[in-house]
N, C-alpha and C. Protein backbone atom coordinates (compact mmCIF):
# COMPACT_ATOMS: atom_id res chain seq x y z
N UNK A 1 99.40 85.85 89.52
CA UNK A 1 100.34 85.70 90.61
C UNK A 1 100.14 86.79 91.66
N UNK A 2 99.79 88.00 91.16
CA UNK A 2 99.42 89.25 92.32
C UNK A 2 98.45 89.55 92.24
N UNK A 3 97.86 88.82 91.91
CA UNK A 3 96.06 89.22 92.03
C UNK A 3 95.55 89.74 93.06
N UNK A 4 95.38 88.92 94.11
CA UNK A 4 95.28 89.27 95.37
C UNK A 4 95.88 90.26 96.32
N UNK A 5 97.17 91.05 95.95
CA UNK A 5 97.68 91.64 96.38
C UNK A 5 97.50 93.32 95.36
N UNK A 6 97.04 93.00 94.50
CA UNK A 6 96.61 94.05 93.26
C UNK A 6 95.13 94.55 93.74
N UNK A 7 94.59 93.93 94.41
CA UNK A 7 93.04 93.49 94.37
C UNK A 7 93.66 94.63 95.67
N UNK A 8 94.44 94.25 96.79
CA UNK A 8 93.92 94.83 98.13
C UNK A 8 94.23 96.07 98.13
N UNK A 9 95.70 96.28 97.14
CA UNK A 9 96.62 97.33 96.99
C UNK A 9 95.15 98.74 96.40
N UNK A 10 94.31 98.45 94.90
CA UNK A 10 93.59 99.30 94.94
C UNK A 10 91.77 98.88 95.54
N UNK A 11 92.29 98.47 96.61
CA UNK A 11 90.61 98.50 97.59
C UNK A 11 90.64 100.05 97.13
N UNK A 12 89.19 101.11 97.63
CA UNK A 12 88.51 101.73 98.04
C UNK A 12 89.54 102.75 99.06
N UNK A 13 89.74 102.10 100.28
CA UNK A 13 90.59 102.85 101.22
C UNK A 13 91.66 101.61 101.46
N UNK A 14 92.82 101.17 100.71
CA UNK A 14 93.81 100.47 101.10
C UNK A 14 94.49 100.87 102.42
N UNK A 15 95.10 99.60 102.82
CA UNK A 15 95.17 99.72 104.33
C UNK A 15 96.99 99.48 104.29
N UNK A 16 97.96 100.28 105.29
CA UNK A 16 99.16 99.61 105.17
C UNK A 16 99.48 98.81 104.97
N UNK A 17 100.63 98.75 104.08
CA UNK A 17 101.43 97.65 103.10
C UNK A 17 101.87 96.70 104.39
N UNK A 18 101.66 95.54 104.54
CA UNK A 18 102.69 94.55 105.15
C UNK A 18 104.18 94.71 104.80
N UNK A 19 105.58 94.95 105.10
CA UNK A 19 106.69 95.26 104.48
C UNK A 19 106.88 94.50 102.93
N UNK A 20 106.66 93.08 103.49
CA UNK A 20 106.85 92.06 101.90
C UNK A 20 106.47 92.66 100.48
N UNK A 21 104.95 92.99 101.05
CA UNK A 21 104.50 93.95 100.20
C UNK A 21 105.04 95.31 99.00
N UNK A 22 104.91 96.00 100.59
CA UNK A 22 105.93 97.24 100.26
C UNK A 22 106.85 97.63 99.36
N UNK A 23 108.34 96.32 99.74
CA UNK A 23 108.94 95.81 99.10
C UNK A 23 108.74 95.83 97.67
N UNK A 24 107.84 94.72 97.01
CA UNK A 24 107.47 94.28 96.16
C UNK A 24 106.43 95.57 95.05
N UNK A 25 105.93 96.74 96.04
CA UNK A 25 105.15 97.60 95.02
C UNK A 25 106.49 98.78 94.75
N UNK A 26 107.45 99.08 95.44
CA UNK A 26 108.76 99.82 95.05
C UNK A 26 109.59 99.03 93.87
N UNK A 27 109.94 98.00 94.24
CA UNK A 27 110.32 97.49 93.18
C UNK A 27 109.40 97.82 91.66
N UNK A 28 108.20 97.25 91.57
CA UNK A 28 107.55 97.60 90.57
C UNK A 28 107.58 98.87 90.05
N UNK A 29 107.56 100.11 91.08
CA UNK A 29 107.47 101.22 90.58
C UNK A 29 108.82 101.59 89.87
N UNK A 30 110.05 101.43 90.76
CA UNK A 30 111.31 101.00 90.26
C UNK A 30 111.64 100.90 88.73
N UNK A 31 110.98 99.56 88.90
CA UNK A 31 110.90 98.81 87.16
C UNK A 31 110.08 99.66 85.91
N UNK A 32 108.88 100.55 86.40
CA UNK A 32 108.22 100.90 85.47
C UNK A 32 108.93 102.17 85.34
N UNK A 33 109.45 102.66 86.21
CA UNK A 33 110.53 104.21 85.37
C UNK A 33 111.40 104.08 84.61
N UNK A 34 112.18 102.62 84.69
CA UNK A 34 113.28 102.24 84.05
C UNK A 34 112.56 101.70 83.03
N UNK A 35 111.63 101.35 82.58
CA UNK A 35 111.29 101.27 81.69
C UNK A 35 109.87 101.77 80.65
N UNK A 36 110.15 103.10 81.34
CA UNK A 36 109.73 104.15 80.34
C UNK A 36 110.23 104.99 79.03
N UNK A 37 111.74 104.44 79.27
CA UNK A 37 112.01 105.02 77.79
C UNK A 37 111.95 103.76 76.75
N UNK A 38 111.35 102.49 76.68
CA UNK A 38 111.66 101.91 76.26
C UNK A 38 112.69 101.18 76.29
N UNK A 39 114.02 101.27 77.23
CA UNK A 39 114.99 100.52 76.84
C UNK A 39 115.15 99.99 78.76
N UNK A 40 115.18 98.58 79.08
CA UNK A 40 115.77 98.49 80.39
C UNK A 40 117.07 98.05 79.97
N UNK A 41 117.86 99.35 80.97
CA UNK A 41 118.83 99.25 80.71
C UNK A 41 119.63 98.72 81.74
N UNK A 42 121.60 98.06 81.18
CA UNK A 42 121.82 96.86 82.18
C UNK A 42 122.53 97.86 83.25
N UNK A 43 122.56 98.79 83.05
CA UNK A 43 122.80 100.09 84.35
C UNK A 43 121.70 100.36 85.22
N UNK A 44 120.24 100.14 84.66
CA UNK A 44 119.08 100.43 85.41
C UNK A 44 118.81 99.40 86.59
N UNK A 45 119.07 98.06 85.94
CA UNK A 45 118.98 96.95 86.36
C UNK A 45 119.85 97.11 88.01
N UNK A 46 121.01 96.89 87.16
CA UNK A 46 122.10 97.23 88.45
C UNK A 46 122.11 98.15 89.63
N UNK A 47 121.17 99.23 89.36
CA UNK A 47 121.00 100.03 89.86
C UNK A 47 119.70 100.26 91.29
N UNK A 48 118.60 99.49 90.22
CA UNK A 48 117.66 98.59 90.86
C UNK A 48 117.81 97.66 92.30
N UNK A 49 118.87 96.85 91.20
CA UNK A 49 119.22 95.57 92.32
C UNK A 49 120.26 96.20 93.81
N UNK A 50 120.62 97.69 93.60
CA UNK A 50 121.83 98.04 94.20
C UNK A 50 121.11 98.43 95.23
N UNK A 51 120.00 99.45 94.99
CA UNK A 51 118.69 100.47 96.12
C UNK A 51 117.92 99.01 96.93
N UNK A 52 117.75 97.84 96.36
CA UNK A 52 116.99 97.14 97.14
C UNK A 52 117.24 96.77 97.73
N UNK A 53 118.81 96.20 97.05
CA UNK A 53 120.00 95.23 98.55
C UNK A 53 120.18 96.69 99.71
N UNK A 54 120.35 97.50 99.56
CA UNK A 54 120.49 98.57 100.36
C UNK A 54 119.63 99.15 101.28
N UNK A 55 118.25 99.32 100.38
CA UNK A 55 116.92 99.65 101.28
C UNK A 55 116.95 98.37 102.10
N UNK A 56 117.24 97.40 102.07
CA UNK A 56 116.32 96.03 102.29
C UNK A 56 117.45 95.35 103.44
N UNK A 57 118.74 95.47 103.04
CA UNK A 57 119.65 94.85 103.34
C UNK A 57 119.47 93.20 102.90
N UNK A 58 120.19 93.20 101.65
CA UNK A 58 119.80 92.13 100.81
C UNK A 58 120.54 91.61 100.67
N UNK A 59 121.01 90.46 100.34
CA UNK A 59 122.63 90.19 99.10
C UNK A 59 122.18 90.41 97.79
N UNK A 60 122.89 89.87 97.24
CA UNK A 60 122.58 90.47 95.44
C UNK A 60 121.97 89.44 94.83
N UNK A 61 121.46 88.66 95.45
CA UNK A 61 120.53 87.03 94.72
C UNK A 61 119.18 87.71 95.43
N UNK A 62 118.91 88.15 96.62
CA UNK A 62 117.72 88.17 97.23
C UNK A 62 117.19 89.62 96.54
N UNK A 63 118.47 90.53 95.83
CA UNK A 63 117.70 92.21 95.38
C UNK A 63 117.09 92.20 94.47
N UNK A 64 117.88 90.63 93.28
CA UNK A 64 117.88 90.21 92.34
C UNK A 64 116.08 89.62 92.23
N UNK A 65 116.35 88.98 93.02
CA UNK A 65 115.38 87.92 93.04
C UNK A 65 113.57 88.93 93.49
N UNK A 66 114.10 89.82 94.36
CA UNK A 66 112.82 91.42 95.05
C UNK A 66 112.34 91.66 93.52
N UNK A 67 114.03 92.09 92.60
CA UNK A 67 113.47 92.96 91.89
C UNK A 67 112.62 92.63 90.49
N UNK A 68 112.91 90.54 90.52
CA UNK A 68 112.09 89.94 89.35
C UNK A 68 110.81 89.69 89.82
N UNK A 69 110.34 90.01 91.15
CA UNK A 69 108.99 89.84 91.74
C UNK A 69 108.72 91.20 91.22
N UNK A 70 109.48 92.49 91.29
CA UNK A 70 108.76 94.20 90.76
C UNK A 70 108.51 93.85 89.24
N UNK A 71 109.01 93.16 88.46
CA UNK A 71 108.96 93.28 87.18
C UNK A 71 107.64 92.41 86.76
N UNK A 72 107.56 91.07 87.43
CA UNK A 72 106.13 90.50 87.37
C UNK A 72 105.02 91.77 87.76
N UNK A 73 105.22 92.16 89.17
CA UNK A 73 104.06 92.64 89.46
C UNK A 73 103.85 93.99 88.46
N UNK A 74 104.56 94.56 88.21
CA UNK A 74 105.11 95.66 87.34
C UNK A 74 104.11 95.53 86.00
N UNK A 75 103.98 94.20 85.24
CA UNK A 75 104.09 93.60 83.98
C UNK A 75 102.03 94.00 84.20
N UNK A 76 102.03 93.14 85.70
CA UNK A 76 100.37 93.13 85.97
C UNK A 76 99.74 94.79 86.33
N UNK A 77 100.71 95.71 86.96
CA UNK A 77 99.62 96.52 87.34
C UNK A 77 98.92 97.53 86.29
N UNK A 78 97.72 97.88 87.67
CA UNK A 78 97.32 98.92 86.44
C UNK A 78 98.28 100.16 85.93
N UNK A 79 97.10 101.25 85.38
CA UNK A 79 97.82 102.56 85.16
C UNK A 79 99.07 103.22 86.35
N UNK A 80 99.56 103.86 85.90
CA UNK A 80 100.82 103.98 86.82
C UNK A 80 99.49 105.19 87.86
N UNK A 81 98.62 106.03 87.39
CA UNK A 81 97.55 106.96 88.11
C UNK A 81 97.23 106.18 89.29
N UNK A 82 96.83 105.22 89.12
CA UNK A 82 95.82 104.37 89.91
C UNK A 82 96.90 103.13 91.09
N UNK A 83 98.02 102.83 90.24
CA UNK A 83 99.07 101.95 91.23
C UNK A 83 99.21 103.16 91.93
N UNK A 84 100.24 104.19 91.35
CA UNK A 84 100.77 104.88 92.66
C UNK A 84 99.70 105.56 93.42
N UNK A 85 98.66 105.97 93.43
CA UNK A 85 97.77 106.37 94.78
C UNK A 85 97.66 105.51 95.62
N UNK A 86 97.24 104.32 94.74
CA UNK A 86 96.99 103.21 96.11
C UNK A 86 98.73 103.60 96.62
N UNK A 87 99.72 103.05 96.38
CA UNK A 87 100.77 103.23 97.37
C UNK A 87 100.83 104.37 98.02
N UNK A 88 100.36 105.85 97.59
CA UNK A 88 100.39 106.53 98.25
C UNK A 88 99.85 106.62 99.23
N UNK A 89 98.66 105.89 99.42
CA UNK A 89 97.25 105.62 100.95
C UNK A 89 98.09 104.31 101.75
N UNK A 90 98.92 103.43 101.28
CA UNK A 90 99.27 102.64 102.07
C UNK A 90 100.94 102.66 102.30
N UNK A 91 101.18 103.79 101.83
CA UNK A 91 102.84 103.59 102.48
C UNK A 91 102.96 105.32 103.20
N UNK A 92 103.67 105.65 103.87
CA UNK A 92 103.77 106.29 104.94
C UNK A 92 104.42 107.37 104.15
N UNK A 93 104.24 108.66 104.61
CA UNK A 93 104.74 110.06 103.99
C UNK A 93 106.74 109.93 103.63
N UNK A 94 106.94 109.95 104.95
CA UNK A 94 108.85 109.52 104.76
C UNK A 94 109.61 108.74 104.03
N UNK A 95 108.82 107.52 103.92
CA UNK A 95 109.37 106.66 103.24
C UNK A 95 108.80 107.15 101.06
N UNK A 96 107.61 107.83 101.22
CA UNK A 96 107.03 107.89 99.79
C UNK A 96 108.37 109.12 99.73
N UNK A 97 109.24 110.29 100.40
CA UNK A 97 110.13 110.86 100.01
C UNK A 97 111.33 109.71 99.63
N UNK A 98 111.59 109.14 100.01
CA UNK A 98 112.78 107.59 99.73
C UNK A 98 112.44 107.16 98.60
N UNK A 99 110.94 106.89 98.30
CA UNK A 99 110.43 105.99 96.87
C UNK A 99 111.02 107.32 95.91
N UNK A 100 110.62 108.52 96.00
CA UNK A 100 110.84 109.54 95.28
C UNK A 100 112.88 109.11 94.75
N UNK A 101 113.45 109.38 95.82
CA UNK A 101 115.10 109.26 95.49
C UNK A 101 115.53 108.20 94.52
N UNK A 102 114.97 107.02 95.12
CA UNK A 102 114.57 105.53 94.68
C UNK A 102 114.90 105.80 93.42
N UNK A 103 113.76 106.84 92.77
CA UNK A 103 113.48 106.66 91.41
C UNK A 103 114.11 107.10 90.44
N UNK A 104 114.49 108.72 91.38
CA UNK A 104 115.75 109.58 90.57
C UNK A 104 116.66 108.90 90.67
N UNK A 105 117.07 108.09 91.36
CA UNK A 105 118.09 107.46 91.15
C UNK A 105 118.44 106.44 89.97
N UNK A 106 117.15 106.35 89.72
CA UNK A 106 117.28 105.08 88.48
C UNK A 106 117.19 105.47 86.94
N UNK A 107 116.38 106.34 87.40
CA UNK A 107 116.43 107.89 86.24
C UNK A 107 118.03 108.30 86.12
N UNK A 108 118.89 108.41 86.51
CA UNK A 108 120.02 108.93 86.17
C UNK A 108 120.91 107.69 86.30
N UNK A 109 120.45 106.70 86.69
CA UNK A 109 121.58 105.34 86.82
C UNK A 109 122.63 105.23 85.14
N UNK A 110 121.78 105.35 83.92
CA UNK A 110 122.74 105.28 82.46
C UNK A 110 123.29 106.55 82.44
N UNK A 111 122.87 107.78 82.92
CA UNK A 111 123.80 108.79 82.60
C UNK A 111 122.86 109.73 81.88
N UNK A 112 121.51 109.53 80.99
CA UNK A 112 120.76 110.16 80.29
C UNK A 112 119.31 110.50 81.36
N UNK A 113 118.81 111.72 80.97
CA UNK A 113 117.76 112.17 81.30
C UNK A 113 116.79 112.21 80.42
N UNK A 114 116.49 110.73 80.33
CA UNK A 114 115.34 110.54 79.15
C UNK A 114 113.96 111.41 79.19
N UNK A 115 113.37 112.19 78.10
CA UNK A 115 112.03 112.72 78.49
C UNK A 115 110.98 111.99 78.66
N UNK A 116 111.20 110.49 78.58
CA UNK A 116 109.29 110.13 79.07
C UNK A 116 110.27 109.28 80.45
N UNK A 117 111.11 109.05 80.89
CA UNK A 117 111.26 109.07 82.30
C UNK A 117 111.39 110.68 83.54
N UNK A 118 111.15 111.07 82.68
CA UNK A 118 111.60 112.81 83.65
C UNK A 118 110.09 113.17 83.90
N UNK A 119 109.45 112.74 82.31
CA UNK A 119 108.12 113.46 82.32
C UNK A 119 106.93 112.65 83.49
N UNK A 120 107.66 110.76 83.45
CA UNK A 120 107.04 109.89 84.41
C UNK A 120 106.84 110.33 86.12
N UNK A 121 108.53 110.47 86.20
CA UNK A 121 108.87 110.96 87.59
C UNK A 121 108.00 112.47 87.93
N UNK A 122 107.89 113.03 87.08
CA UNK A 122 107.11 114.37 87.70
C UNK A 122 105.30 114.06 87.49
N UNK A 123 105.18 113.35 86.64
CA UNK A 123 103.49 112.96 87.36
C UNK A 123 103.82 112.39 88.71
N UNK A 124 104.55 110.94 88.89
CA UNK A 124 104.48 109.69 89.81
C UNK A 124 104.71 111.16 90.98
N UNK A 125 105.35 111.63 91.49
CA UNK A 125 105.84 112.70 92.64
C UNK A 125 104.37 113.28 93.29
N UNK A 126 103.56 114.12 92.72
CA UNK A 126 102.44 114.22 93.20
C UNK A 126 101.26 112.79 93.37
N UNK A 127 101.69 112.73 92.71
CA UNK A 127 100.71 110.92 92.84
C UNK A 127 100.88 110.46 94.32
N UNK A 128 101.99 110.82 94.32
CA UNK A 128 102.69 110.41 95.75
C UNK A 128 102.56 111.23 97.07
N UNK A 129 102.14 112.64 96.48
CA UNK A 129 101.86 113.05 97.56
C UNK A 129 103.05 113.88 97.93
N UNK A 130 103.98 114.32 96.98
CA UNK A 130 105.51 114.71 97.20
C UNK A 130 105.07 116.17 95.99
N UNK A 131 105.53 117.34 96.77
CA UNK A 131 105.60 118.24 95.80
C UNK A 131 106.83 118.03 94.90
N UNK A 132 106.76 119.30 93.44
CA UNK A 132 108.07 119.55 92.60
C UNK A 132 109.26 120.22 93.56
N UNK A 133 109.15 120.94 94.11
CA UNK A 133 110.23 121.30 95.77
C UNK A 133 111.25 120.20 95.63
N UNK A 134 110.34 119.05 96.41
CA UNK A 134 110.88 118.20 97.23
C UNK A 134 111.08 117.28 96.51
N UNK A 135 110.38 117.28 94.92
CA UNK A 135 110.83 115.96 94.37
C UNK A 135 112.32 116.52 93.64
N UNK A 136 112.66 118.00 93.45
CA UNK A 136 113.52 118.31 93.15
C UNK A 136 114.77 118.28 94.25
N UNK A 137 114.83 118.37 95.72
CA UNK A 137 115.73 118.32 96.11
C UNK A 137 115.92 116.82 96.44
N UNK A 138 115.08 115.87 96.13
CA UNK A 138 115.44 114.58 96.05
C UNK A 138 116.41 114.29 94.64
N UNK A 139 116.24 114.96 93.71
CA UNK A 139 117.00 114.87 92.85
C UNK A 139 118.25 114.83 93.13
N UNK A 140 118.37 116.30 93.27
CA UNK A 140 119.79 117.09 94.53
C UNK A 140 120.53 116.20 95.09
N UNK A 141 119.81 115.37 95.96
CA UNK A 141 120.51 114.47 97.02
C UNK A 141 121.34 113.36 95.85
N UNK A 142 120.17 112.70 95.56
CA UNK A 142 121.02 111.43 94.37
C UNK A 142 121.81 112.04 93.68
N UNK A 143 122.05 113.24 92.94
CA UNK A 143 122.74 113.49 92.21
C UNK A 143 124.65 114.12 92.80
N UNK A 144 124.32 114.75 94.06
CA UNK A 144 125.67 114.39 94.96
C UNK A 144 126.17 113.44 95.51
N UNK A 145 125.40 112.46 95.50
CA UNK A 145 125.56 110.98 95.98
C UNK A 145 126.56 110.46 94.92
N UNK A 146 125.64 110.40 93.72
CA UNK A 146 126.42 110.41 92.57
C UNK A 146 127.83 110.63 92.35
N UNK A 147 127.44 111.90 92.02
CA UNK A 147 128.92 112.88 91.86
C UNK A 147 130.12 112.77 93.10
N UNK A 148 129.97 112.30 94.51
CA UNK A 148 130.72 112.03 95.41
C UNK A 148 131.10 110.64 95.37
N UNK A 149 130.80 109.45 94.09
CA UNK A 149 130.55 108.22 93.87
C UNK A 149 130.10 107.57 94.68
N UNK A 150 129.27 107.83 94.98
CA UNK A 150 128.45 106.73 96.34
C UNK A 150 127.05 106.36 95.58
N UNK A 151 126.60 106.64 93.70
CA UNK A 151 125.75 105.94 93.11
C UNK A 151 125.96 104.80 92.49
């Protein structure tokens, strides 16, 4: 089903994401933190579906619907090494700080700071092109978001 879009995502020198795209490789990345501890959880989910209707301006059938296209493509990609560079060559510096929040956010969506999602998020961050700094005050941010209930 994403063959072709797997295929362009790791060309050689991948070229900017079309948004649809875009879309569709966040979601995946999304999906594969939440399900690094083994368990997708129905807080992760929710949480998922909550950042996409939001990033995206979605209703909750279309975040729903983004985020069962991340879980297909998710299911197909390669190593998480090799997906996130390519996104890192085809999605734009500002927005790879957003994918960063994205993620902490989904990382703390059940309430636990699982170690092979903490340990995920701090490879995926340089992958990305995002120092520990900045992937830490992305933390920061979600986590007052949080705590002010606006997660």
């Amino acid at each position: 089903m994403f063959a072709d879009f797997l295929r362009t995502l790791l060309m050689p020198e991948p070229q900017p994401m079309p948004d649809p795209d875009a879309r569709i490789a966040l979601s995946a990345l999304l999906v594969r933190i939440a399900k690094s501890d083994g368990n997708l959880a129905v807080e992760e989910i929710a949480r998922i579906d909550r950042l996409l209707a939001c990033r995206y301006a979605l209703n909750p059938v279309e975040a729903a619907r983004l985020r069962a296209q991340g879980e297909a493509l998710e299911h197909e990609a390669p190593d998480t090494v090799r997906f996130t560079r390519a996104i890192k060559e085809a999605v734009p510096y500002e927005e790879r700080i957003g994918v960063i929040e994205a993620l902490w956010d989904v990382v703390l969506a059940d309430g636990e700071k699982d170690a092979h999602e903490l340990s995920l998020l701090r490879m995926i961050a340089p992958l990305l092109g995002v120092s520990d700094p900045e992937s830490g005050l992305a933390r920061q941010r979600v986590e007052a978001r949080i705590a002010a209930g606006g997660g």
